[in-house]
C-alpha atoms as a PDB file:
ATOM      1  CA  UNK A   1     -20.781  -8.939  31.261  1.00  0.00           C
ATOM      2  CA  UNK A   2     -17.944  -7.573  29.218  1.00  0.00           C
ATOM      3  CA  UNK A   3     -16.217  -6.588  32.978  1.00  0.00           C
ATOM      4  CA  UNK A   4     -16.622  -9.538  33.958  1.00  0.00           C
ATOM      5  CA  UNK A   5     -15.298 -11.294  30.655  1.00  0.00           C
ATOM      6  CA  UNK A   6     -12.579  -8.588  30.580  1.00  0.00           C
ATOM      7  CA  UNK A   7     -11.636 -10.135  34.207  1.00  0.00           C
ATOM      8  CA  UNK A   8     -11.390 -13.442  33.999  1.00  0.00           C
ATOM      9  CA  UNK A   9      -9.312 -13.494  30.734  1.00  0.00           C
ATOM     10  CA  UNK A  10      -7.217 -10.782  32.617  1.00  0.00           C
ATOM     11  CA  UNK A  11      -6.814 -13.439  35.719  1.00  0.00           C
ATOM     12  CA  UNK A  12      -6.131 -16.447  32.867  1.00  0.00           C
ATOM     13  CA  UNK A  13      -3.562 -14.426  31.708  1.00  0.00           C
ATOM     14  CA  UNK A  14      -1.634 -12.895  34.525  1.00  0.00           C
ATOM     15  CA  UNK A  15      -2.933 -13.643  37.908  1.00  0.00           C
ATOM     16  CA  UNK A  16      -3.690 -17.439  37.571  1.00  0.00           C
ATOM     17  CA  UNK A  17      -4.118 -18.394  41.360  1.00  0.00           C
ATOM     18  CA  UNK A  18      -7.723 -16.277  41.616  1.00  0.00           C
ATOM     19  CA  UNK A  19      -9.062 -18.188  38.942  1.00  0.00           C
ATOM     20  CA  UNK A  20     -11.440 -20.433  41.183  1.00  0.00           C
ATOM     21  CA  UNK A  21     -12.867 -17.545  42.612  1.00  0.00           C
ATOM     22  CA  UNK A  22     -14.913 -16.671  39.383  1.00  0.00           C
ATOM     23  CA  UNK A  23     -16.603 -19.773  40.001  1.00  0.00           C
ATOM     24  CA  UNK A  24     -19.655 -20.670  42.494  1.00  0.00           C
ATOM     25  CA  UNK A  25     -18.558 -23.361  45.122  1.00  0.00           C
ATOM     26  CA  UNK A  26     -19.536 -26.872  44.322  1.00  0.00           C
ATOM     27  CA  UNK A  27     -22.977 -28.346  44.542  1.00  0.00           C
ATOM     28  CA  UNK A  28     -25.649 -30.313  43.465  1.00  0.00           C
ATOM     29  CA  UNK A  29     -28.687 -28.991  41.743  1.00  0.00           C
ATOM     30  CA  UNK A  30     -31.968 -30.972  41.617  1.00  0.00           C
ATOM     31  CA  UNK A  31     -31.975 -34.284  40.725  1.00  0.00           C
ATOM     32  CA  UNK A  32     -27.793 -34.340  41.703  1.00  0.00           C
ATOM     33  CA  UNK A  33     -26.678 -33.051  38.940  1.00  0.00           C
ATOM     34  CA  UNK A  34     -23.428 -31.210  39.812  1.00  0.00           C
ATOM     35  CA  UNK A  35     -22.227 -28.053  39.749  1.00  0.00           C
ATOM     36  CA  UNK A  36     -20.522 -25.453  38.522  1.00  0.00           C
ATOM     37  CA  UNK A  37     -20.414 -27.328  34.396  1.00  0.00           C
ATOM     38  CA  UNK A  38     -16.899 -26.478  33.293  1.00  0.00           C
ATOM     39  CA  UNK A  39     -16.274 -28.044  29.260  1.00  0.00           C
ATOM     40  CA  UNK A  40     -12.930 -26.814  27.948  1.00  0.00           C
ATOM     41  CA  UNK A  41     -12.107 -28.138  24.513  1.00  0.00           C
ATOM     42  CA  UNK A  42     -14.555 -31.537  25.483  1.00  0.00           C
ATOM     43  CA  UNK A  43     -12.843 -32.019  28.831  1.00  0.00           C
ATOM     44  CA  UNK A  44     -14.984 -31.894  31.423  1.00  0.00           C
ATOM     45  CA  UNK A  45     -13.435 -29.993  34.804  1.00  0.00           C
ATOM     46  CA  UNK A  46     -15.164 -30.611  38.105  1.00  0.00           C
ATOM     47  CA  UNK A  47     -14.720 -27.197  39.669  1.00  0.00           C
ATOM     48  CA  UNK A  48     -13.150 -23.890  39.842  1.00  0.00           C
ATOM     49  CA  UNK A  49     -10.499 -24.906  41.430  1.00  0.00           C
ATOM     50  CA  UNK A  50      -9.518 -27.408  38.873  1.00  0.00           C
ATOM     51  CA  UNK A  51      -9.244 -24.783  36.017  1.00  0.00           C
ATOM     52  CA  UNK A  52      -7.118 -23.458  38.242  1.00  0.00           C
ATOM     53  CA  UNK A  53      -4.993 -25.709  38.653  1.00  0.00           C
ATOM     54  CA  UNK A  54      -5.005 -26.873  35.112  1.00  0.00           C
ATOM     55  CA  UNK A  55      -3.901 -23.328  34.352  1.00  0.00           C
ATOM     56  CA  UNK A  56      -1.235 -22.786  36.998  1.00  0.00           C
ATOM     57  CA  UNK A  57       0.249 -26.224  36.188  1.00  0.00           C
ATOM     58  CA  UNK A  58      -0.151 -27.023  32.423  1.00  0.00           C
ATOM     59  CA  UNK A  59      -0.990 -24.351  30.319  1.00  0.00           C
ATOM     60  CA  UNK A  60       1.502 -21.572  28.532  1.00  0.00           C
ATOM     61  CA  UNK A  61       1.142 -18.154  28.701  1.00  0.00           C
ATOM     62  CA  UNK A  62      -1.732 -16.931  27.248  1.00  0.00           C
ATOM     63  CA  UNK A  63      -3.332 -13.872  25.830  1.00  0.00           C
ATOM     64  CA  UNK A  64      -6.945 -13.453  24.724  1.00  0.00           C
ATOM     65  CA  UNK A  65      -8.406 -10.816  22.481  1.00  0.00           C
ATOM     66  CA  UNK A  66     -11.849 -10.413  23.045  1.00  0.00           C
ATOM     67  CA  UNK A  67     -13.619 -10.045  19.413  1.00  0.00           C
ATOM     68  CA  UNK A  68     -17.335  -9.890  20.651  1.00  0.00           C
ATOM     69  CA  UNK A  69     -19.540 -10.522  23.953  1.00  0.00           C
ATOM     70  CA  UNK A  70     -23.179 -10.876  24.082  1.00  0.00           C
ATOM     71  CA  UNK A  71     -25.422 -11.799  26.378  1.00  0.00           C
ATOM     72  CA  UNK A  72     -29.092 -12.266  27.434  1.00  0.00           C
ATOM     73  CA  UNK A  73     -30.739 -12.804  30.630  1.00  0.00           C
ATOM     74  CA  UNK A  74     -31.832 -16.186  31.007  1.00  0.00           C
ATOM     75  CA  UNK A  75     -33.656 -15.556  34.485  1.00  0.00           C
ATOM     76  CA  UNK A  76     -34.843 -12.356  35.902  1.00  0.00           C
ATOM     77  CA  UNK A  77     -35.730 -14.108  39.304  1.00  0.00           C
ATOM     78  CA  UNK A  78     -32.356 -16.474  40.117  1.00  0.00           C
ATOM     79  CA  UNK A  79     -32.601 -17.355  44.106  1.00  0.00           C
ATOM     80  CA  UNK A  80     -31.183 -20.353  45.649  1.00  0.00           C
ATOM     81  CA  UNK A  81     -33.352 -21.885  48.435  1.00  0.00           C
ATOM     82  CA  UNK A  82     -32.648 -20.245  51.412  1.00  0.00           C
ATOM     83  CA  UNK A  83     -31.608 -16.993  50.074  1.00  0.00           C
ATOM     84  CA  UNK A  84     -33.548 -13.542  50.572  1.00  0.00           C
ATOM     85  CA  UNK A  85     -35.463 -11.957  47.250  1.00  0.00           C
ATOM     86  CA  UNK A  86     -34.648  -8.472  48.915  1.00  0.00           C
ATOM     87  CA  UNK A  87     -32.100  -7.655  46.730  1.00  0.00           C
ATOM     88  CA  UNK A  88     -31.960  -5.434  43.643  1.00  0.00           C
ATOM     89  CA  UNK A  89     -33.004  -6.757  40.402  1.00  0.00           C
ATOM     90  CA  UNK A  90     -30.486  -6.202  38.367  1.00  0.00           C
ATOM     91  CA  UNK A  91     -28.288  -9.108  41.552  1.00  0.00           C
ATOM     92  CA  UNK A  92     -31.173 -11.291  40.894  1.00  0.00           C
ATOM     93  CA  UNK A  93     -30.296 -12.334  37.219  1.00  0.00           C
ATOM     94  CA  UNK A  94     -29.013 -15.118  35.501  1.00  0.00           C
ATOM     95  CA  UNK A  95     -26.871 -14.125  32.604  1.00  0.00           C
ATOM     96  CA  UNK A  96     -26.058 -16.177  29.624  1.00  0.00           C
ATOM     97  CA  UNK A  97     -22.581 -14.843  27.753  1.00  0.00           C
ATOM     98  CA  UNK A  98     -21.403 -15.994  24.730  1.00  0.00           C
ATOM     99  CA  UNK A  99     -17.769 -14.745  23.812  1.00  0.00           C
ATOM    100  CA  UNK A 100     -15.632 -14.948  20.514  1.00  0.00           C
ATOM    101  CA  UNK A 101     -12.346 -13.947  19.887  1.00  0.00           C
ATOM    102  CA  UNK A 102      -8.890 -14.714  19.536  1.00  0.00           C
ATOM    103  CA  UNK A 103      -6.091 -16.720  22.004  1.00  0.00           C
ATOM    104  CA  UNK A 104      -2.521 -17.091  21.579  1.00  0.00           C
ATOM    105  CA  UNK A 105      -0.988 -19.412  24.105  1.00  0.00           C
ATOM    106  CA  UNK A 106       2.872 -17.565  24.224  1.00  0.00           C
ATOM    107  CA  UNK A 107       3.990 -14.152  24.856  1.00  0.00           C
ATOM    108  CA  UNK A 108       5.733 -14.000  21.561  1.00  0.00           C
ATOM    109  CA  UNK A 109       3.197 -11.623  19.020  1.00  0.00           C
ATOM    110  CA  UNK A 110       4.810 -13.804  15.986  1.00  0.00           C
ATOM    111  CA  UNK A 111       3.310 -17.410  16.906  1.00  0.00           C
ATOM    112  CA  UNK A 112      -0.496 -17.899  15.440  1.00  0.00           C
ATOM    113  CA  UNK A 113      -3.985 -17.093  17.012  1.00  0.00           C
ATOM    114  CA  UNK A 114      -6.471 -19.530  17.744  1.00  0.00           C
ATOM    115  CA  UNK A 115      -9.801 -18.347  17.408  1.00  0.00           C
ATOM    116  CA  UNK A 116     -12.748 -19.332  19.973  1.00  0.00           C
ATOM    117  CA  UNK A 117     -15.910 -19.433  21.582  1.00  0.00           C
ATOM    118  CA  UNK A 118     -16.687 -19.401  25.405  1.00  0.00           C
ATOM    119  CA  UNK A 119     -20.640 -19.646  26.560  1.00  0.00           C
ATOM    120  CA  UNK A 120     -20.697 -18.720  30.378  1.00  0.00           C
ATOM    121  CA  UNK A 121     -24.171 -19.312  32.554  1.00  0.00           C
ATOM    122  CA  UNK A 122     -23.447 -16.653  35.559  1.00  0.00           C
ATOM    123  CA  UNK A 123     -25.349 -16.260  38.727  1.00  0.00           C
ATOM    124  CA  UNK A 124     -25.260 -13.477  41.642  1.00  0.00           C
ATOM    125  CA  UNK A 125     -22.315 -13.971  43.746  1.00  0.00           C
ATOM    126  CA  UNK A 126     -24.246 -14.922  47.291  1.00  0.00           C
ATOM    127  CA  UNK A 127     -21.341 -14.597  49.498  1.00  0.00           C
ATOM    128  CA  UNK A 128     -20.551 -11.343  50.255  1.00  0.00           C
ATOM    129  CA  UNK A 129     -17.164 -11.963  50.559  1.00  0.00           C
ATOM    130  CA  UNK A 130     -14.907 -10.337  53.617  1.00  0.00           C
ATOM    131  CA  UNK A 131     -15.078  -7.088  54.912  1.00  0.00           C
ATOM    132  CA  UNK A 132     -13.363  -4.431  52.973  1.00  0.00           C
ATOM    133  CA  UNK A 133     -13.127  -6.268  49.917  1.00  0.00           C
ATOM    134  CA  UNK A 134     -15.613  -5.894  46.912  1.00  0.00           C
ATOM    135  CA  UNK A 135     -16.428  -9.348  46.025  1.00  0.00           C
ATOM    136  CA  UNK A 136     -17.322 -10.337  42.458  1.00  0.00           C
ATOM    137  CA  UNK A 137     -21.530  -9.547  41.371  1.00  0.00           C
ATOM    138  CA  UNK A 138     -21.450 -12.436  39.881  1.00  0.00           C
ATOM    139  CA  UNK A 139     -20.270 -16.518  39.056  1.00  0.00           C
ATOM    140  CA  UNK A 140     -19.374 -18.781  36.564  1.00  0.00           C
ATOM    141  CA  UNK A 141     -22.203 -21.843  37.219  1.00  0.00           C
ATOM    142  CA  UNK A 142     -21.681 -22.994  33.451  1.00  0.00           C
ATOM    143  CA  UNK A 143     -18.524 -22.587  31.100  1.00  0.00           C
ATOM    144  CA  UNK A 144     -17.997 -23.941  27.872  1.00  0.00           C
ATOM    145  CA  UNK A 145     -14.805 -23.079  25.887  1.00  0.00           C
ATOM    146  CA  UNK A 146     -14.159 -24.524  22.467  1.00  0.00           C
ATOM    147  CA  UNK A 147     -11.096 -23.455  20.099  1.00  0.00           C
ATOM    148  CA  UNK A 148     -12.667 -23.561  17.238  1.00  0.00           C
ATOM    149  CA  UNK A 149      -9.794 -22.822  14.279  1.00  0.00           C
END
């Protein structure tokens, strides 16, 4: 989890146009409830690819400073229908993360902080992405990120 946190505030703050790939692709779970949840600051974003572009096109620079990560397994078992159980454990679980720490949206050290708090739900990554290329273990399928001073 902390690789994965380390990342994703790595891609928010530099290399903006992979953010939608740290997402799963949209879907519906039972009972149509859609998915990936993305809640920034009360907003609700429909998918990946629209943090992404809220990021490429609105926000400043930013830099985060990761103050704590923890996390707990929520499922030990997590397989979509349709999807072999063959795999290892350990790309079998769901993880909740709950991160706290510190953003400053400019480059310039001198302007303030804003502390925060960011839950993720993530799942195994089920596309093994191209050949060649080591695809991410796992996927945002729930985000919530609150400034909260």
């Amino acid at each position: 989890s902390t690789a994965f946190v380390s990342d994703y505030h790595h891609a928010l703050q530099s290399r903006r146009n992979t953010i939608s790939s740290f997402y799963i692709p949209p879907s519906s779970m039972q009972g149509g409830k859609p998915i990936p949840t993305i809640v920034i600051n009360g907003n609700i974003l429909q998918n990946g690819g629209a943090v992404q572009e809220m990021f490429e096109s609105q926000m400043p620079l930013t830099r985060y400073d990761t103050q704590s990560i923890d996390c707990h397994i929520l499922n030990p078992q997590y397989a979509p229908e349709g999807v072999s159980h063959s795999r290892s454990a350990a790309s079998t679980m769901t993880i909740l993360v709950v991160v706290s720490g510190a953003v400053r949206f400019s480059d310039d050290r001198n302007d303030p902080e804003r502390q925060f708090s960011e839950t993720f739900v993530l799942v195994p990554n089920q596309d093994r992405g191209p050949r060649g290329q080591r695809p991410k273990d796992f996927l945002i399928q729930s985000q919530n990120f609150r400034i909260v001073v």
